[in-house]
C-alpha atoms as a PDB file:
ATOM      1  CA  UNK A   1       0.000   0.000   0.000  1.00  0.00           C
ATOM      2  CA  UNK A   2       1.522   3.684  -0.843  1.00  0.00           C
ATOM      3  CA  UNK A   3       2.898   5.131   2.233  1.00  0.00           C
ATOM      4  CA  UNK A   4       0.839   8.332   1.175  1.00  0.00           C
ATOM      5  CA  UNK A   5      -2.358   5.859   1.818  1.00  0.00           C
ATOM      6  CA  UNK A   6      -1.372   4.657   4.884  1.00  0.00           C
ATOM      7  CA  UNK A   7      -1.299   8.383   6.414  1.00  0.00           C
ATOM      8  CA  UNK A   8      -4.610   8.169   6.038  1.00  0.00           C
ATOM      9  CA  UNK A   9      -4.843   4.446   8.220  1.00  0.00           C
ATOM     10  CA  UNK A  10      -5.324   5.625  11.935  1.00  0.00           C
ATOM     11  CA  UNK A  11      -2.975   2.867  13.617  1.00  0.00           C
ATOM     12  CA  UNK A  12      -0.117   2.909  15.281  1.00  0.00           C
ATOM     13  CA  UNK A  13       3.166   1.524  13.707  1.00  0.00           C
ATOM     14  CA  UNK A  14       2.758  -1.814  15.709  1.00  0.00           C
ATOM     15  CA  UNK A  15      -0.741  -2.022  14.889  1.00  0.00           C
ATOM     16  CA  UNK A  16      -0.132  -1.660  11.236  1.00  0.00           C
ATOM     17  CA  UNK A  17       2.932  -3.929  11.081  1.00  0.00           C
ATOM     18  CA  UNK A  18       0.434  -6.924  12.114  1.00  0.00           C
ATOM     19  CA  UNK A  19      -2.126  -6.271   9.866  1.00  0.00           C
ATOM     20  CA  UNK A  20       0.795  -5.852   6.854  1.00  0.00           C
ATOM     21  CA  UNK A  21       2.024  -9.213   8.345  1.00  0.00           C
ATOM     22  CA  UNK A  22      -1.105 -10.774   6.889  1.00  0.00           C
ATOM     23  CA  UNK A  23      -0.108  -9.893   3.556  1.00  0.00           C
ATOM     24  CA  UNK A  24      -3.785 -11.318   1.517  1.00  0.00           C
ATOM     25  CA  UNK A  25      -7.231 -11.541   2.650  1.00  0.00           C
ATOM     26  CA  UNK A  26      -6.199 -15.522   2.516  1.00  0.00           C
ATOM     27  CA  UNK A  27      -3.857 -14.203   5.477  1.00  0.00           C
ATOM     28  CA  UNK A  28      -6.546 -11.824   7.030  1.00  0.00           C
ATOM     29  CA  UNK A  29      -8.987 -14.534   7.215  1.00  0.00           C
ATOM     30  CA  UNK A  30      -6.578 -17.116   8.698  1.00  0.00           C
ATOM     31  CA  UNK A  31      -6.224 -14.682  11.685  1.00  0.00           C
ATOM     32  CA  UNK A  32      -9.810 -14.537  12.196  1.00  0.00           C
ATOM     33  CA  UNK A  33      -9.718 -18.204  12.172  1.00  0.00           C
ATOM     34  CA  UNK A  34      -6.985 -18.091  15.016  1.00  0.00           C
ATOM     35  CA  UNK A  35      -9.160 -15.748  16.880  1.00  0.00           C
ATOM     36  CA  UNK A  36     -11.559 -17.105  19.709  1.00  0.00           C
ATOM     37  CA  UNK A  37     -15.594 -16.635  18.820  1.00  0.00           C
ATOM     38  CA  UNK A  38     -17.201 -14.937  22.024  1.00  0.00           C
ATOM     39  CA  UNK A  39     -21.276 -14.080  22.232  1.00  0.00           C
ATOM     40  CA  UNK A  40     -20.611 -11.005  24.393  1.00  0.00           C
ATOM     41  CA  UNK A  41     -23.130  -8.024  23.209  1.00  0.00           C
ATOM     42  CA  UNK A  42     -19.749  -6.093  22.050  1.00  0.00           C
ATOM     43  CA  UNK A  43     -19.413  -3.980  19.069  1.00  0.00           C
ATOM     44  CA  UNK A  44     -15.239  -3.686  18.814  1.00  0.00           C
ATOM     45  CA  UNK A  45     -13.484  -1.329  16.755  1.00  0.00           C
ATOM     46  CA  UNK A  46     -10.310  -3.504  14.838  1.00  0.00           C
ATOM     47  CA  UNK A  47      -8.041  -1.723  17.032  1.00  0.00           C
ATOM     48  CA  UNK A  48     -10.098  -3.603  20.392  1.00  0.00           C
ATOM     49  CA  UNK A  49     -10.167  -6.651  18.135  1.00  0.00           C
ATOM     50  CA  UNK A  50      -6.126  -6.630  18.117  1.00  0.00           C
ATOM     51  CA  UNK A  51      -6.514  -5.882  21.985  1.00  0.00           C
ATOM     52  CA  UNK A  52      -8.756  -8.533  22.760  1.00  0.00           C
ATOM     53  CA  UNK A  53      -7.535 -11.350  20.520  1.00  0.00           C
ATOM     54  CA  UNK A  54     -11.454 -12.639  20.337  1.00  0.00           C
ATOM     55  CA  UNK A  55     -14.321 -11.416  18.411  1.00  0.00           C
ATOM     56  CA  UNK A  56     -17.980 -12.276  16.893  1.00  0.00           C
ATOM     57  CA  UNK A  57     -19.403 -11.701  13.515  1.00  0.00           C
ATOM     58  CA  UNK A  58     -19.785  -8.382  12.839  1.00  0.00           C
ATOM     59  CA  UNK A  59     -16.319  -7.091  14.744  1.00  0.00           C
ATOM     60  CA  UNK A  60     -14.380  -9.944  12.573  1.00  0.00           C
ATOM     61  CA  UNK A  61     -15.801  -8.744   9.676  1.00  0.00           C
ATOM     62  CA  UNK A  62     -15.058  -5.070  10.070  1.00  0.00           C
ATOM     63  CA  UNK A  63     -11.527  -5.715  11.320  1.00  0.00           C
ATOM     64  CA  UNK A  64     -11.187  -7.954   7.953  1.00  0.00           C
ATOM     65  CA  UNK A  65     -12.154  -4.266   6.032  1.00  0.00           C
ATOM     66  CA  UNK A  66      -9.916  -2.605   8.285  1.00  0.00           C
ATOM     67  CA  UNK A  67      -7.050  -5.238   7.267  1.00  0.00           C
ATOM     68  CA  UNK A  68      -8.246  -5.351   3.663  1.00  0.00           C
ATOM     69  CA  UNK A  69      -7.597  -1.447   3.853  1.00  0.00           C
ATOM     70  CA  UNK A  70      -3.950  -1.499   4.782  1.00  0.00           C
ATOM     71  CA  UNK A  71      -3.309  -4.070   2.019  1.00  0.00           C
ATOM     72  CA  UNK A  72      -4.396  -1.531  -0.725  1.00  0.00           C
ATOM     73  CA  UNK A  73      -8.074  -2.552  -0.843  1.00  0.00           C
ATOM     74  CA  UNK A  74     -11.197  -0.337  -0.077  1.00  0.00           C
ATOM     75  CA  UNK A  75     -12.411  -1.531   3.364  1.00  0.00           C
ATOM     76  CA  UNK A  76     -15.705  -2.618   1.974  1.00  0.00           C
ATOM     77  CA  UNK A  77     -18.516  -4.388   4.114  1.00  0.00           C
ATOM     78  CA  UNK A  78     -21.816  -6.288   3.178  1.00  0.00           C
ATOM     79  CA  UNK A  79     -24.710  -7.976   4.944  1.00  0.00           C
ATOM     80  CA  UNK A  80     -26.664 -11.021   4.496  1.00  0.00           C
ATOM     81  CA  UNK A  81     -30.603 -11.243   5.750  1.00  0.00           C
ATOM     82  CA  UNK A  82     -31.808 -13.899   7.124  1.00  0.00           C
ATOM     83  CA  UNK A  83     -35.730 -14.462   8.097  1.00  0.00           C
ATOM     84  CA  UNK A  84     -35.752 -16.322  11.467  1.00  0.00           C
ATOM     85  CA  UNK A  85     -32.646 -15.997  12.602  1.00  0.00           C
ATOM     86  CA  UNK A  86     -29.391 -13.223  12.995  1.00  0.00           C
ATOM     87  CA  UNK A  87     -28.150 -11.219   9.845  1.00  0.00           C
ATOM     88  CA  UNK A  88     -24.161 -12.006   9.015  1.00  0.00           C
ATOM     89  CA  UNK A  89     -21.703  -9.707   8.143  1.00  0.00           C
ATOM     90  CA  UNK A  90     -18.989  -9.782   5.685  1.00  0.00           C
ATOM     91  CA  UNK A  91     -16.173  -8.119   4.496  1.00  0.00           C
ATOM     92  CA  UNK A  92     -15.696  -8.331   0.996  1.00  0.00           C
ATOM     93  CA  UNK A  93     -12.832  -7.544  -1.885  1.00  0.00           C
ATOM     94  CA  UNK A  94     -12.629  -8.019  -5.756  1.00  0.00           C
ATOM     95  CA  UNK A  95      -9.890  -9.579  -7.610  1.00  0.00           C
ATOM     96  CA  UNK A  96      -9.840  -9.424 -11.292  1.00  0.00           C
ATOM     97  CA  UNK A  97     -13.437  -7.898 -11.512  1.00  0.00           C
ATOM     98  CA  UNK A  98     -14.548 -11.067  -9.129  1.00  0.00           C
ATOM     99  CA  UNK A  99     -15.583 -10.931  -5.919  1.00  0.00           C
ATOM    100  CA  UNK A 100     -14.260 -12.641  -2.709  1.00  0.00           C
ATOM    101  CA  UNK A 101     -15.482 -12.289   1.355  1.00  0.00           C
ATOM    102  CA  UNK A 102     -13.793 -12.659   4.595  1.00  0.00           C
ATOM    103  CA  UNK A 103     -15.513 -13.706   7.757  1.00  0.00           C
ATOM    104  CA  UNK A 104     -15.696 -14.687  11.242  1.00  0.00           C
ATOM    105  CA  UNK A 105     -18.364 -17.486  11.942  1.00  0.00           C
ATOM    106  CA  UNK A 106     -19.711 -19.254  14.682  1.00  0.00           C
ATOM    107  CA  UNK A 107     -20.824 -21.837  11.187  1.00  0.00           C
ATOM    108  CA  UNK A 108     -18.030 -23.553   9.450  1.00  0.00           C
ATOM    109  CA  UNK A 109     -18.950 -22.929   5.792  1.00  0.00           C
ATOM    110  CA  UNK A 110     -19.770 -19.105   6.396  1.00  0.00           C
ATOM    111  CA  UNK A 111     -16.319 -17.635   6.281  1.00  0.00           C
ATOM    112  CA  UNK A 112     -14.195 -17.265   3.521  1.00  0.00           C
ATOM    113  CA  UNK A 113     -15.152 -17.063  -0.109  1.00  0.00           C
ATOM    114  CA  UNK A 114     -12.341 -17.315  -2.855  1.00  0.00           C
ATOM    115  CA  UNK A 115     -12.783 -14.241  -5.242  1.00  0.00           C
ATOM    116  CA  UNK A 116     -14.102 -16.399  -7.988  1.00  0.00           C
ATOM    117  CA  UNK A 117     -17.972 -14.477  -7.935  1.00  0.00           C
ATOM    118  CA  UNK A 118     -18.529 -12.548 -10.876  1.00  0.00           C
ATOM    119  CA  UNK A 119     -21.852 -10.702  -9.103  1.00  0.00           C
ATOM    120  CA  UNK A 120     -22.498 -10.098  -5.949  1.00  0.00           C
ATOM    121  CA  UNK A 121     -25.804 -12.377  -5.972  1.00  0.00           C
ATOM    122  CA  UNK A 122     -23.782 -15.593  -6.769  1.00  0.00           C
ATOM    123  CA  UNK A 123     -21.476 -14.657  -3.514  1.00  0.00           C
ATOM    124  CA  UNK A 124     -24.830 -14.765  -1.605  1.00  0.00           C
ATOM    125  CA  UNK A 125     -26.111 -17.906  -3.280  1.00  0.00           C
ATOM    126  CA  UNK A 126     -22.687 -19.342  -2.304  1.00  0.00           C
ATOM    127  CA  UNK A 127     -23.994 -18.975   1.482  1.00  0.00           C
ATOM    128  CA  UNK A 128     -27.229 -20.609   0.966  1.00  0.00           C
ATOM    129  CA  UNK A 129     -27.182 -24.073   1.375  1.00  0.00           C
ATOM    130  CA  UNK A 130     -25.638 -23.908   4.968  1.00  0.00           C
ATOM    131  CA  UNK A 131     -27.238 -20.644   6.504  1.00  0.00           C
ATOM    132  CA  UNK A 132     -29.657 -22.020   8.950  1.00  0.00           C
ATOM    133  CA  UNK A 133     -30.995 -21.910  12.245  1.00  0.00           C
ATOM    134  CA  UNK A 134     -31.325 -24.198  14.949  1.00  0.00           C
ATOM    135  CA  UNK A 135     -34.215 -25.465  13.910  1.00  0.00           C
ATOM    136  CA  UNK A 136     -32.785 -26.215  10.585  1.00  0.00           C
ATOM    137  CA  UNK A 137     -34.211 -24.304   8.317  1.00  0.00           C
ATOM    138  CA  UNK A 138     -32.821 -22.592   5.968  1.00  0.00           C
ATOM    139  CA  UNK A 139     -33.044 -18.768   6.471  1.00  0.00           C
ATOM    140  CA  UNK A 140     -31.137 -16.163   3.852  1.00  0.00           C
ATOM    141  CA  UNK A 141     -33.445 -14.137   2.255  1.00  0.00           C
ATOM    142  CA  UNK A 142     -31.472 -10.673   0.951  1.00  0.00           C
ATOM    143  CA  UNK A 143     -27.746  -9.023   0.890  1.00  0.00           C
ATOM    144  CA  UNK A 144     -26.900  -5.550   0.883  1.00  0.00           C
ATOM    145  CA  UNK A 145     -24.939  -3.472  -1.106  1.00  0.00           C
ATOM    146  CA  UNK A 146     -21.207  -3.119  -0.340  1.00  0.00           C
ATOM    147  CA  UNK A 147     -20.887  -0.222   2.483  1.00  0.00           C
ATOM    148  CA  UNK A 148     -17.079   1.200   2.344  1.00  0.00           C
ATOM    149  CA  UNK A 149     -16.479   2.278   5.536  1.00  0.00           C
ATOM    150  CA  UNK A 150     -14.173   5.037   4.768  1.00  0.00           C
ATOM    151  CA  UNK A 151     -17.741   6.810   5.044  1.00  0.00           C
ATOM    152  CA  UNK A 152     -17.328   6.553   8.999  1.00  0.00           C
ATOM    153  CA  UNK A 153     -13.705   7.700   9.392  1.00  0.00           C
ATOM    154  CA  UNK A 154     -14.577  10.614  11.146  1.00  0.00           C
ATOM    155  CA  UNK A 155     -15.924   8.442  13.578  1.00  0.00           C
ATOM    156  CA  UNK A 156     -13.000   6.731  14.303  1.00  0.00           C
ATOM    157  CA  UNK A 157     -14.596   3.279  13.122  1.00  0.00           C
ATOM    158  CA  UNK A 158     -10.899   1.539  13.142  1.00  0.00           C
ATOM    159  CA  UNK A 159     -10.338   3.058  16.729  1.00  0.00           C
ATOM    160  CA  UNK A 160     -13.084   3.690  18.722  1.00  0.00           C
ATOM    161  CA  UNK A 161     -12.717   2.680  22.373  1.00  0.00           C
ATOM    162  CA  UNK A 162     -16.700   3.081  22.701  1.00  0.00           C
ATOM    163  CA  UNK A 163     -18.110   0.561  20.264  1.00  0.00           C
ATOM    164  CA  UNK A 164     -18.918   0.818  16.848  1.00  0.00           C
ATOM    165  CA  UNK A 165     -22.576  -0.033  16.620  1.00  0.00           C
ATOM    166  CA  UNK A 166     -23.410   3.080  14.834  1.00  0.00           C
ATOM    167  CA  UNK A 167     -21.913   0.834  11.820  1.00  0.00           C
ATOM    168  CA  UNK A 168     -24.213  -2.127  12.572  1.00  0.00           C
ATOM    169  CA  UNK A 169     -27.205   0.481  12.413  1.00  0.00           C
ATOM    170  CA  UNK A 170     -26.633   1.675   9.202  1.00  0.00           C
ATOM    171  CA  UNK A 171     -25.997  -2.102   7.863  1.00  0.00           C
ATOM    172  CA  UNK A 172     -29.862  -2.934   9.079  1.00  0.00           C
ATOM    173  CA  UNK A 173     -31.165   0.727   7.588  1.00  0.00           C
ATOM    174  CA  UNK A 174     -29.776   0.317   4.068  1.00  0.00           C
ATOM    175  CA  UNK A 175     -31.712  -1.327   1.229  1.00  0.00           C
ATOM    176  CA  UNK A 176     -31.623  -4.997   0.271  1.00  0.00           C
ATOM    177  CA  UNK A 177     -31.989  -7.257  -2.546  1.00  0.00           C
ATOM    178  CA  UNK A 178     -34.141 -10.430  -2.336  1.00  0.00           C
ATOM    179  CA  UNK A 179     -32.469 -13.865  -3.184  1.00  0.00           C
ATOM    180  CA  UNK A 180     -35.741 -15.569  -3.122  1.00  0.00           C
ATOM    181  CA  UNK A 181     -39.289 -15.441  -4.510  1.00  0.00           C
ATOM    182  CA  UNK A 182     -42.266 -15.859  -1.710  1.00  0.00           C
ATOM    183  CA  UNK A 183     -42.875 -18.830  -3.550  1.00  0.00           C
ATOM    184  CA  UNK A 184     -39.370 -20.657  -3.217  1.00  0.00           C
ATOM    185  CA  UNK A 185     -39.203 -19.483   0.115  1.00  0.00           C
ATOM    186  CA  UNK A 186     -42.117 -21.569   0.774  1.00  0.00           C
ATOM    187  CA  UNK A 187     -41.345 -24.845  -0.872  1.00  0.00           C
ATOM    188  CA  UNK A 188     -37.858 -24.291   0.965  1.00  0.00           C
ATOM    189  CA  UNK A 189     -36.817 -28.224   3.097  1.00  0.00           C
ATOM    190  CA  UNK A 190     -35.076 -28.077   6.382  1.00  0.00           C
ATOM    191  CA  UNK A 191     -30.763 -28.824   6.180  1.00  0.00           C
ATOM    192  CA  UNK A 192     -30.289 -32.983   6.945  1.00  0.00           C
ATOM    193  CA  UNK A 193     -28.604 -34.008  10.181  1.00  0.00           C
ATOM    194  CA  UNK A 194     -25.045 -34.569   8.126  1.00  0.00           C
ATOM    195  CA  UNK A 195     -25.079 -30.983   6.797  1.00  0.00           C
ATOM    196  CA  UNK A 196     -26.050 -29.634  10.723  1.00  0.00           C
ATOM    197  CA  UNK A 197     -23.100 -31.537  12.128  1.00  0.00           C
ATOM    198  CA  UNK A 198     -20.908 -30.358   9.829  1.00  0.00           C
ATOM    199  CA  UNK A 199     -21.790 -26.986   9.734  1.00  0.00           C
ATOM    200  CA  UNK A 200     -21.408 -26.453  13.677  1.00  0.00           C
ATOM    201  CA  UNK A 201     -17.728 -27.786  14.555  1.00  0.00           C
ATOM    202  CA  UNK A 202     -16.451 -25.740  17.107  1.00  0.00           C
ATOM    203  CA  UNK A 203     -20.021 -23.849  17.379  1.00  0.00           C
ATOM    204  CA  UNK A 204     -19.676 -21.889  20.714  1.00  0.00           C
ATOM    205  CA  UNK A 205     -23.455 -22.612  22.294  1.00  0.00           C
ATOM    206  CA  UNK A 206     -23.147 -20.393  25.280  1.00  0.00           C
ATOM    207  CA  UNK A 207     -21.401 -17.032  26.471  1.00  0.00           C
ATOM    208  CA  UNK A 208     -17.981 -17.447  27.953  1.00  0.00           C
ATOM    209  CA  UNK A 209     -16.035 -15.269  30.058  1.00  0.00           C
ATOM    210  CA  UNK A 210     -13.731 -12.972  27.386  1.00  0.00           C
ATOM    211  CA  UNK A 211      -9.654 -13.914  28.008  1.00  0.00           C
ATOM    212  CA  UNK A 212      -7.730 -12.465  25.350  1.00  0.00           C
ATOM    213  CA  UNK A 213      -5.086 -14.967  24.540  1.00  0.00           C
ATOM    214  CA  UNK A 214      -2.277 -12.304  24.653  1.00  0.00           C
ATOM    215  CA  UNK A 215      -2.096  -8.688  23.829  1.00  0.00           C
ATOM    216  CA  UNK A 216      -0.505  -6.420  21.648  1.00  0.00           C
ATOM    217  CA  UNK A 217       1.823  -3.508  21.664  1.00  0.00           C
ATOM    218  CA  UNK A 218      -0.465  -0.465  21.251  1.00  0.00           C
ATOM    219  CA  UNK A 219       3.046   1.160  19.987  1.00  0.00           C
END
């Protein structure tokens, strides 16, 4: 990333040498692999993300934009709407005109999607089969379009120390695009037993005290 970009990247030198460590969103979504799921009611700038060494959905996902941002890409995030059960947040990238998402999931198959989606519907689509709830059925309906977050940079969205929900409420007042008809949505069969068991290695099922597995340098 031009050094003349990265003036504009409100981290400190050790905060941006671990996020340039990661070198490709392959590398950004590996560390939100490494990284603990919690259920806490949190809404974590990146910079508490680095802190804490734990997040949940929507603080993985904008700490993957943040990361995405150093590495030269806009720091683009997008939402998928689910009937039934919670919304999931993305962060997502193009390569080649093709588009790509990082994630952090409490569901094994809703993290990371190669940039191999030439519209922003088939990335969705790719979700479908194994967003569900706990009572198995299957519940995307609609995704957003992609929200760069450069728009909150006056309000310290990388940095914050308060929270960052004023993010998540502009993700749930934006418009969205139906995958579905009402008529598909109907006819719609609940995921097997194989595909549940699958999908929910490592599921975290209940809040846990938060322990950060080691902290960083805030220099």
């Amino acid at each position: 990333m031009p050094s003349r970009q990265l003036k504009t990247v409100p981290l400190t030198p050790g905060e941006l040498r671990i996020l340039q460590a990661l070198r490709t969103p392959q590398g950004i979504q590996r560390f939100l692999d490494e990284l603990p799921y919690h259920l806490a009611d949190t809404a974590w700038s990146p910079r508490k993300v680095l802190w804490e060494r734990t997040a949940h959905c929507l603080e993985g996902a904008i700490f993957a934009a943040a990361a995405l941002r150093v590495l030269g890409f806009p720091p683009l995030l997008w939402d998928l709407e689910a009937d039934n059960d919670t919304d999931h947040v993305l962060a997502v990238f193009k390569v080649r005109g093709c588009w790509g998402a990082l994630a952090k999931s409490n569901f094994a198959g809703c993290r990371y999607r190669a940039p191999v989606y030439r519209t922003l519907r088939e990335l969705a689509m790719s979700y479908f089969n194994i967003y569900f709830n706990l009572r198995g059925e299957r519940t995307l309906r609609r995704y957003s379009r992609p929200v760069n977050l450069s728009k909150f940079d006056r309000r310290n969205w990388m940095t914050s120390q308060s929270g960052v929900w004023f993010i998540a409420e502009y993700l749930c007042d934006i418009p969205h695009t139906s995958l579905l008809t009402a008529q598909q949505s109907r006819a719609l069969t609940r995921i097997d037993s194989r595909t549940r068991a699958a999908e929910m290695i490592g599921h975290v099922s209940k809040k846990q005290p938060i322990r950060p597995i080691r902290r960083v340098s805030r220099s």
